[in-house]
C-alpha atoms as a PDB file:
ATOM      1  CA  UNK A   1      97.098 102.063 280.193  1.00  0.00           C
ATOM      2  CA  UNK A   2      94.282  99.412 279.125  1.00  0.00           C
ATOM      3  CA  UNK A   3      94.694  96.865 276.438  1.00  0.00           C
ATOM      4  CA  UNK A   4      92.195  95.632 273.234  1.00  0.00           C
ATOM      5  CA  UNK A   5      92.700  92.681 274.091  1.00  0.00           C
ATOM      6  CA  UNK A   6      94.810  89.455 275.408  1.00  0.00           C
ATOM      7  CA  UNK A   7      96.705  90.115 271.859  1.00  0.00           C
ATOM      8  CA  UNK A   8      97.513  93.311 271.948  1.00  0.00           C
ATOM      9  CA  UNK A   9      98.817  92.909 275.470  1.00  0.00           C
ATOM     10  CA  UNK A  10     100.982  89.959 274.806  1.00  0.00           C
ATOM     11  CA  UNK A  11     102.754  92.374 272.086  1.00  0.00           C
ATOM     12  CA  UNK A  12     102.950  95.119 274.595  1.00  0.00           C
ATOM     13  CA  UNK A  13     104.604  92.938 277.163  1.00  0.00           C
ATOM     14  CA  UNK A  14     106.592  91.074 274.281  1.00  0.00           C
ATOM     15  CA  UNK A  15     107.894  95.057 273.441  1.00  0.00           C
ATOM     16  CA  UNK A  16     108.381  95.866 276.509  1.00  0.00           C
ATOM     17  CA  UNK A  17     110.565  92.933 277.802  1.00  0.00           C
ATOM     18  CA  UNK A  18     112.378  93.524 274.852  1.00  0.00           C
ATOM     19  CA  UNK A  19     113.386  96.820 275.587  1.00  0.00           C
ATOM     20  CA  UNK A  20     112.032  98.952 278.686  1.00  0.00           C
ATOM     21  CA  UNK A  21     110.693 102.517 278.954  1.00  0.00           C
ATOM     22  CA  UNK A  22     112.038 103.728 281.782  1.00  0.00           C
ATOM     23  CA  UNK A  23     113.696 102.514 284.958  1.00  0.00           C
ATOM     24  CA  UNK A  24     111.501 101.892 286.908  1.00  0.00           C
ATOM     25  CA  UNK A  25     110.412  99.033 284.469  1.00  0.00           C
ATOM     26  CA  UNK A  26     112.922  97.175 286.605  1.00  0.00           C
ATOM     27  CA  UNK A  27     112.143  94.462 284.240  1.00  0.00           C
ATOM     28  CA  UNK A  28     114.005  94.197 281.010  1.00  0.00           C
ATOM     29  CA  UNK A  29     115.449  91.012 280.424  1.00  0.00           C
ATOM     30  CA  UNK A  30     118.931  90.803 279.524  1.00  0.00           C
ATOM     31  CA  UNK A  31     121.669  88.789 279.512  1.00  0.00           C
ATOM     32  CA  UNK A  32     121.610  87.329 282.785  1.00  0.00           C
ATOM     33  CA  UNK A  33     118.229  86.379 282.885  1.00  0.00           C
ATOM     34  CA  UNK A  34     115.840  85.160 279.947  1.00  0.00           C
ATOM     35  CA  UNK A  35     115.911  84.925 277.467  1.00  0.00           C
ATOM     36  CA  UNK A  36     119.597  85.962 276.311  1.00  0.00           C
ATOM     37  CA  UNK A  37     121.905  83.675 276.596  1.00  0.00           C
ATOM     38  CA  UNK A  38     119.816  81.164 278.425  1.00  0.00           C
ATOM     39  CA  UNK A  39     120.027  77.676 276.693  1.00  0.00           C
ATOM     40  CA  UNK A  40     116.851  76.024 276.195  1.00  0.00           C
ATOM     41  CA  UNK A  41     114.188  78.767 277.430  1.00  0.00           C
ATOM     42  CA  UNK A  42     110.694  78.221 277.659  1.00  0.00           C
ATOM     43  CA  UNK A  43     107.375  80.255 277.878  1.00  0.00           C
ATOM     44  CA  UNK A  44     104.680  78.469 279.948  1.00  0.00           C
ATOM     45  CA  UNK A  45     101.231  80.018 279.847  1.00  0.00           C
ATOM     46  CA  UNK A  46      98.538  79.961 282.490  1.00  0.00           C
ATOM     47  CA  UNK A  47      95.673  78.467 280.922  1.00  0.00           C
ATOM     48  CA  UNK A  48      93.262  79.596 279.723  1.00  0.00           C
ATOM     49  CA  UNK A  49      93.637  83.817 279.414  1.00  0.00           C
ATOM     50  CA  UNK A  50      97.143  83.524 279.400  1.00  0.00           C
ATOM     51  CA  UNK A  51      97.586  81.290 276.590  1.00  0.00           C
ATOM     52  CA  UNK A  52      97.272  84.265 274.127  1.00  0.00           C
ATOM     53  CA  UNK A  53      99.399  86.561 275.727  1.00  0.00           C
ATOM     54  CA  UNK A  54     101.937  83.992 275.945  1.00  0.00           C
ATOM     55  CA  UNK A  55     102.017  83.207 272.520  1.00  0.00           C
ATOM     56  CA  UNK A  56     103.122  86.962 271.481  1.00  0.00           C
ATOM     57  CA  UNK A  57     106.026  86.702 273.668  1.00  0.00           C
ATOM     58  CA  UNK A  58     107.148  83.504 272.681  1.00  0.00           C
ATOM     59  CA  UNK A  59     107.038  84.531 268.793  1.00  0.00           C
ATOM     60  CA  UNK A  60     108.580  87.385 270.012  1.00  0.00           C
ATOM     61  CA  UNK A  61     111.747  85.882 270.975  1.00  0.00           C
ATOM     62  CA  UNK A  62     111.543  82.334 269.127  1.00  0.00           C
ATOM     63  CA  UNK A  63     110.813  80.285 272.142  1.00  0.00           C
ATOM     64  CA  UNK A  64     108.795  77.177 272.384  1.00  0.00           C
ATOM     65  CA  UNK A  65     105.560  77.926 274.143  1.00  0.00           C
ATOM     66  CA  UNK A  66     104.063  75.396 276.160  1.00  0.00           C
ATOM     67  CA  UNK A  67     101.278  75.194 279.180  1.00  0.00           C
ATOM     68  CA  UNK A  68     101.103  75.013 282.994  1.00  0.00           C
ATOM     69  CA  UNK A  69      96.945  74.228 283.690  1.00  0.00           C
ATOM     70  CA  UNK A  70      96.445  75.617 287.525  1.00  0.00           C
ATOM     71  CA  UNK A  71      92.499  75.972 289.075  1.00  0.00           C
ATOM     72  CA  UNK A  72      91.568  78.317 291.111  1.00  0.00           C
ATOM     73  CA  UNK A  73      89.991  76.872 294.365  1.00  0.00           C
ATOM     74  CA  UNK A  74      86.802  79.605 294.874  1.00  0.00           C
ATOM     75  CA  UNK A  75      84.561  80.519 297.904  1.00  0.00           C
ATOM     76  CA  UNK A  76      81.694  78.091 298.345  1.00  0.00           C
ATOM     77  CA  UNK A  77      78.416  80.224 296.813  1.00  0.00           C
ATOM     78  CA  UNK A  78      81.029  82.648 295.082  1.00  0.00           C
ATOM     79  CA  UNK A  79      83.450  80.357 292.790  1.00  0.00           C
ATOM     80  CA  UNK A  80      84.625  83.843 291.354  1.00  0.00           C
ATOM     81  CA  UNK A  81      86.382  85.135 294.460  1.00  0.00           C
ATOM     82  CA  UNK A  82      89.797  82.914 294.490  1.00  0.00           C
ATOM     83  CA  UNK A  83      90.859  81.529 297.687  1.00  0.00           C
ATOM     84  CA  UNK A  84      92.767  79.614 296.600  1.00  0.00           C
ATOM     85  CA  UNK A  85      94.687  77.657 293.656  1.00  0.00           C
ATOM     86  CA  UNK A  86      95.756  73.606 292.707  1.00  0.00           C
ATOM     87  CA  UNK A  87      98.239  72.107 290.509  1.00  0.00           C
ATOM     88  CA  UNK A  88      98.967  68.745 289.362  1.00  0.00           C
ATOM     89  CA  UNK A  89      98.381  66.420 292.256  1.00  0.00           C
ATOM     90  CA  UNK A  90      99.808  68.878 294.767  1.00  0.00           C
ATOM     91  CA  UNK A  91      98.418  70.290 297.775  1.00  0.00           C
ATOM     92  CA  UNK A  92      96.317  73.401 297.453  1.00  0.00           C
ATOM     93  CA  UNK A  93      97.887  76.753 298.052  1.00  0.00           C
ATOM     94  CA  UNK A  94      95.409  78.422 299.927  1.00  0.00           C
ATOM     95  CA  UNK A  95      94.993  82.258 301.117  1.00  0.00           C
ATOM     96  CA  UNK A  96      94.962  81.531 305.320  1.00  0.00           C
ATOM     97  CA  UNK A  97      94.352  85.232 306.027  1.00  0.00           C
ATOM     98  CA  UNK A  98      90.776  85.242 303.982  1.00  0.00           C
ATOM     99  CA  UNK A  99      90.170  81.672 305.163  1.00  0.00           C
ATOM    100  CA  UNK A 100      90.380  83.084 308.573  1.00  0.00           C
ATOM    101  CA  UNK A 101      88.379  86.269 307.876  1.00  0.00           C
ATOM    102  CA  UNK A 102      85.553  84.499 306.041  1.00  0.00           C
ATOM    103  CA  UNK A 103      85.577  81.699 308.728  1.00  0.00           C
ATOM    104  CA  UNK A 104      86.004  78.605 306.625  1.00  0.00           C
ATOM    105  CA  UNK A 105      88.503  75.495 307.542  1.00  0.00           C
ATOM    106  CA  UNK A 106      90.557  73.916 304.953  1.00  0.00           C
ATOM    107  CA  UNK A 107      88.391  70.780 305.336  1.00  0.00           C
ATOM    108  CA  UNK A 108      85.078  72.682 304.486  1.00  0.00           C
ATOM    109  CA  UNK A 109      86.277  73.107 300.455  1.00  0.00           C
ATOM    110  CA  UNK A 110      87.602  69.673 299.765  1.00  0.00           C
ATOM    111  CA  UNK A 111      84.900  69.286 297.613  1.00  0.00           C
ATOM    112  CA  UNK A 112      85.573  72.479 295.733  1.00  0.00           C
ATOM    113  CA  UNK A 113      88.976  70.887 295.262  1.00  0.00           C
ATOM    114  CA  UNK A 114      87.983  67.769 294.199  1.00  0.00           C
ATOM    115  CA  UNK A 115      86.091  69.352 291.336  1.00  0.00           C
ATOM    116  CA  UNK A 116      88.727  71.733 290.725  1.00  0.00           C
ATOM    117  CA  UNK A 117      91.222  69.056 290.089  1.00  0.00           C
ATOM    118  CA  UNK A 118      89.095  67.042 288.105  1.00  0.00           C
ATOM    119  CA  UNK A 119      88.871  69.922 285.565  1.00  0.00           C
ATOM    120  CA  UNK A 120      92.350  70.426 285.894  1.00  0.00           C
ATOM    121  CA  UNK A 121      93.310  66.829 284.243  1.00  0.00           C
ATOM    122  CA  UNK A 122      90.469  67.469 281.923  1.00  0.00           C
ATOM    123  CA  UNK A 123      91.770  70.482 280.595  1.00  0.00           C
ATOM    124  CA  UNK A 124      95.804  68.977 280.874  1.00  0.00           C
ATOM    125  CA  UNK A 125      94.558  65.685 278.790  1.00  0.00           C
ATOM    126  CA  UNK A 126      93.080  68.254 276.123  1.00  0.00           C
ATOM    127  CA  UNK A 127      95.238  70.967 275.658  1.00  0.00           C
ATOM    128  CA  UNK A 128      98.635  68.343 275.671  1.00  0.00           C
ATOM    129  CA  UNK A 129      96.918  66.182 273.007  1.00  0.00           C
ATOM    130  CA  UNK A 130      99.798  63.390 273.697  1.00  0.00           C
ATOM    131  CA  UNK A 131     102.572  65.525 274.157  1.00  0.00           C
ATOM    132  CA  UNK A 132     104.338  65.072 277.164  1.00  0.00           C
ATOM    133  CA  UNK A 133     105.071  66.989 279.430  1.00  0.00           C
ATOM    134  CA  UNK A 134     108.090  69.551 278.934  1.00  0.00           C
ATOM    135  CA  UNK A 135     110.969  69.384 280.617  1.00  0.00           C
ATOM    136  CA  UNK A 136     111.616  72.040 283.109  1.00  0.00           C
ATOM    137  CA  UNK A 137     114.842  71.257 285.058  1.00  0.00           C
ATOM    138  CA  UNK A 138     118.157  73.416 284.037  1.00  0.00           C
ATOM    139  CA  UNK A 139     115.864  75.292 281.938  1.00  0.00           C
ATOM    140  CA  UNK A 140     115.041  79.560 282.146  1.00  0.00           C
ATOM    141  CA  UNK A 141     111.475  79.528 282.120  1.00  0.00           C
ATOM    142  CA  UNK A 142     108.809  82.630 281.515  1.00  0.00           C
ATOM    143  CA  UNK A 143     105.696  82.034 283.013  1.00  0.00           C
ATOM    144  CA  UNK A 144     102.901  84.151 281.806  1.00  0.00           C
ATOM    145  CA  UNK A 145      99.193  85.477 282.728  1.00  0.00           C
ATOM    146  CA  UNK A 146      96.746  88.032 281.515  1.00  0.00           C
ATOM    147  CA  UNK A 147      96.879  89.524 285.003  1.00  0.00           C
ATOM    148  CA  UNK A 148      97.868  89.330 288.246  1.00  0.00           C
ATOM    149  CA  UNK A 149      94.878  90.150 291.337  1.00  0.00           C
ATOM    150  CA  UNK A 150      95.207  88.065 294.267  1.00  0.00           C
ATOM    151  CA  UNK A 151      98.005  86.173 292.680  1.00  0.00           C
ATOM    152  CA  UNK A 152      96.848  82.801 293.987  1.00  0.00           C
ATOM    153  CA  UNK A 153      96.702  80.986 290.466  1.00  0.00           C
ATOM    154  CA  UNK A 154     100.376  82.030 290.076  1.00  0.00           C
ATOM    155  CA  UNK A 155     101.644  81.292 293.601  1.00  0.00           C
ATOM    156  CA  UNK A 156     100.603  77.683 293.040  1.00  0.00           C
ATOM    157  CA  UNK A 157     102.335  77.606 289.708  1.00  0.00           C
ATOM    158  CA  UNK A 158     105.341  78.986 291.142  1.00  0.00           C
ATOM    159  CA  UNK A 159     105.809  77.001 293.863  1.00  0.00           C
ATOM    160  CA  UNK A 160     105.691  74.096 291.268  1.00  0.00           C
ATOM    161  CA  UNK A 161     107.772  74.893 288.720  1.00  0.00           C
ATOM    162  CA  UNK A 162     110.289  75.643 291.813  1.00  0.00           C
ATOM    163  CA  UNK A 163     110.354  72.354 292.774  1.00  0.00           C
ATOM    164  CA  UNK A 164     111.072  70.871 289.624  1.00  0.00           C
ATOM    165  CA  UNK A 165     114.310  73.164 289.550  1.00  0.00           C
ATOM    166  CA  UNK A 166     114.558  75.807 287.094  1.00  0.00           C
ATOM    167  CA  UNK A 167     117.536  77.555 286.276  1.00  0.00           C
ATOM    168  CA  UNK A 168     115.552  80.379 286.187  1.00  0.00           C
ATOM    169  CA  UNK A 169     112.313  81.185 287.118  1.00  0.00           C
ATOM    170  CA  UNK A 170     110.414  84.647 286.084  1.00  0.00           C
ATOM    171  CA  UNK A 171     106.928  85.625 285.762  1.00  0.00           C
ATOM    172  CA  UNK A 172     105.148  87.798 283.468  1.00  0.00           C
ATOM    173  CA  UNK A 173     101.569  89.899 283.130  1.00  0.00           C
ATOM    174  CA  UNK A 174     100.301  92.743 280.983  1.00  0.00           C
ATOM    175  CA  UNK A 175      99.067  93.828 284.353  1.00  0.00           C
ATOM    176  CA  UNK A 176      99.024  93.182 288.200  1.00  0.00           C
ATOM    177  CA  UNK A 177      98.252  94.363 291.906  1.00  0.00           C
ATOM    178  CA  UNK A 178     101.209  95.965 293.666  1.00  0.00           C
ATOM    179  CA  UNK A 179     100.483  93.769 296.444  1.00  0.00           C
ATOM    180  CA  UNK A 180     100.431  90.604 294.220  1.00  0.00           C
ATOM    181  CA  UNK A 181     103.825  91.339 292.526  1.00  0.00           C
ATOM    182  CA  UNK A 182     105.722  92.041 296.391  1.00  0.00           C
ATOM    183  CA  UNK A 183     104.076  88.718 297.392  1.00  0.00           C
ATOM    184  CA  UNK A 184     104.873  86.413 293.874  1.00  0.00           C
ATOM    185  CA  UNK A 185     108.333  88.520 294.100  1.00  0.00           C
ATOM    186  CA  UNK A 186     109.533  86.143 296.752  1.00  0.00           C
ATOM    187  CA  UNK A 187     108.771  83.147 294.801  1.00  0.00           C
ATOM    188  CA  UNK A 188     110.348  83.826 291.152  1.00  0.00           C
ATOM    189  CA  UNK A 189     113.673  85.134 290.465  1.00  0.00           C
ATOM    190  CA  UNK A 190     111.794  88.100 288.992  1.00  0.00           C
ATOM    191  CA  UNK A 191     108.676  89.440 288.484  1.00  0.00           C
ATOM    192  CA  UNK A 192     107.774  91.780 284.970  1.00  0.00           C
ATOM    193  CA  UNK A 193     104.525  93.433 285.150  1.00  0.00           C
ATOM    194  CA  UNK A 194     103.934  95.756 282.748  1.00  0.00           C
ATOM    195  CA  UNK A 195     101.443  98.139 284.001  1.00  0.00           C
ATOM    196  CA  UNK A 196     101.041  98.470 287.964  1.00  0.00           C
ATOM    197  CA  UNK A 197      98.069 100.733 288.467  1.00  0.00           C
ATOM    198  CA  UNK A 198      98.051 102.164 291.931  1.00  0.00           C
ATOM    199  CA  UNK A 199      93.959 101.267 292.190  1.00  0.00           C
ATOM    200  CA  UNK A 200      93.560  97.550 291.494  1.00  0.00           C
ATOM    201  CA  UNK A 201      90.090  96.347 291.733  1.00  0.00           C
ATOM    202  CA  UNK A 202      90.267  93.716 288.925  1.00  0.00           C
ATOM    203  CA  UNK A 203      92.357  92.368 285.791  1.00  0.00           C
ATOM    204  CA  UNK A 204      89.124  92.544 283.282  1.00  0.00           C
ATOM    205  CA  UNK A 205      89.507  96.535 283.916  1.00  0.00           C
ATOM    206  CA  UNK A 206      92.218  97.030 281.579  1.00  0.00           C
ATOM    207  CA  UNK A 207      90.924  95.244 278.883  1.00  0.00           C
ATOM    208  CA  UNK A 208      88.735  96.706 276.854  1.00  0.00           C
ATOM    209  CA  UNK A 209      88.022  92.939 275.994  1.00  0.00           C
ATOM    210  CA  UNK A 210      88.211  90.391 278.801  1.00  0.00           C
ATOM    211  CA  UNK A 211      85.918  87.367 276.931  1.00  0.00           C
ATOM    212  CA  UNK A 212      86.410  84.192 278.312  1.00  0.00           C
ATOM    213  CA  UNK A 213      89.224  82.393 276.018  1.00  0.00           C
ATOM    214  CA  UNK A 214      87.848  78.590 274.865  1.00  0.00           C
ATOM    215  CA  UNK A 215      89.452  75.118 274.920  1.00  0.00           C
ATOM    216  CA  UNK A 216      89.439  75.765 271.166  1.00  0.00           C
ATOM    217  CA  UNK A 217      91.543  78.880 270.857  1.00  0.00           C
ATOM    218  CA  UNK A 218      94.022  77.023 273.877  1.00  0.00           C
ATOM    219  CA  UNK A 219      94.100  74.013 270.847  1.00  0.00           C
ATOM    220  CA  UNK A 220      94.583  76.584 268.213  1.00  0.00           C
ATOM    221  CA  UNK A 221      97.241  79.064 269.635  1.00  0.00           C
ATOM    222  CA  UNK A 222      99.447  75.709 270.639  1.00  0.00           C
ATOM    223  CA  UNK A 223      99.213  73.761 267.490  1.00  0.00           C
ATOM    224  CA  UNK A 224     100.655  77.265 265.586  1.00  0.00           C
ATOM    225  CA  UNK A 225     103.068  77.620 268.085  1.00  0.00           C
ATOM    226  CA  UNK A 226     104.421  73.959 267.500  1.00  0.00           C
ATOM    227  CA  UNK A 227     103.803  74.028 263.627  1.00  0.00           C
ATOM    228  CA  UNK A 228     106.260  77.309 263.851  1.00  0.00           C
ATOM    229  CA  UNK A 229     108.542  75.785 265.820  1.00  0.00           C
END
């Protein structure tokens, strides 16, 4: 399975969700779960690839669609290899077995955090343009990437939309490692992955385009989504 793009994707998921192929889907939302019959759900997307799939799913089922912004703390000399991930003001999340294996302390990528987190507010102050922040306690909420690899980004997300007490608390992805999904399974009440390819190397695989999404099309894709609303 491969997708055009973050679009098409998001309508594959949104289908999917809605009603599953087969059983071993194991992922079908219904009436326990979100969105059906949950009062007051909410789609969060992971900035910035997610933001697109995310929007599909929440026209999909007439949710509000809002953001979580998350950084992914990289290797020192390779920023692209994710080690680990930062929300908000909160510690980071790190990956301790590939700390240990590449020999690096904790103390050694402060400054990688530093600048991590810096970007973070940068990107929260844009893409929120005011708004507050929404509301997340009592509510069912959908959280949503373009893919899952390591899973780091999403851990950290997790873990914070956990403490700020969900009713219910499920994430989403066109696509994702089998190893990511066991691990992010004990964080979320349940995890919907669309496509779970037995060789995982890399999300941009099953895409046949992976483009880097702007600030602008973040901007864009939430102003429609609260002009719709």
């Amino acid at each position: 399975m491969r997708f055009t793009d973050r679009r098409h994707a998001g309508r594959a998921l949104a289908r999917w969700l809605r009603a599953p192929a087969d059983d071993d889907a194991a992922g079908a939302l219904d009436a326990a779960t979100w969105p059906y019959g949950a009062a007051d759900p909410l789609v969060l997307a992971l900035p910035r690839g997610g933001v697109p799939v995310a929007a599909e799913i929440a026209q999909e089922f007439r949710a509000p669609l809002d953001v979580l912004v998350a950084r992914k703390i990289g290797v020192p000399g390779s920023p692209e290899t994710g080690i680990g991930a930062i929300v908000d003001e909160e510690q980071p999340v790190f990956d301790h077995r590939a700390l240990e294996a590449l020999g690096l302390a904790e103390d050694r990528l402060a400054p990688s955090v530093a600048r991590e987190r810096t970007e973070l507010h940068r990107r929260e102050d844009l893409y929120r343009e005011g708004r507050p922040e929404p509301r997340i306690s009592g509510r069912a909420v959908l959280l949503v990437d373009d893919g899952l690899a390591t899973g780091l980004t999403a851990l950290a997300a997790l873990r914070h939309l956990r403490r700020r007490q969900p009713a219910h608390l499920v994430l989403a992805a066109p696509v994702g490692s089998r190893n990511a999904i066991a691990e992010l399974s004990e964080e979320a009440d349940r995890v919907l992955v669309l496509h779970r390819p037995d060789h995982f190397r890399a999300v941009g695989e099953w895409y046949d385009d992976f483009s880097q999404v702007g600030d602008e099309e973040v901007l864009a894709v939430l102003r429609a989504a609260s002009s719709a609303a």
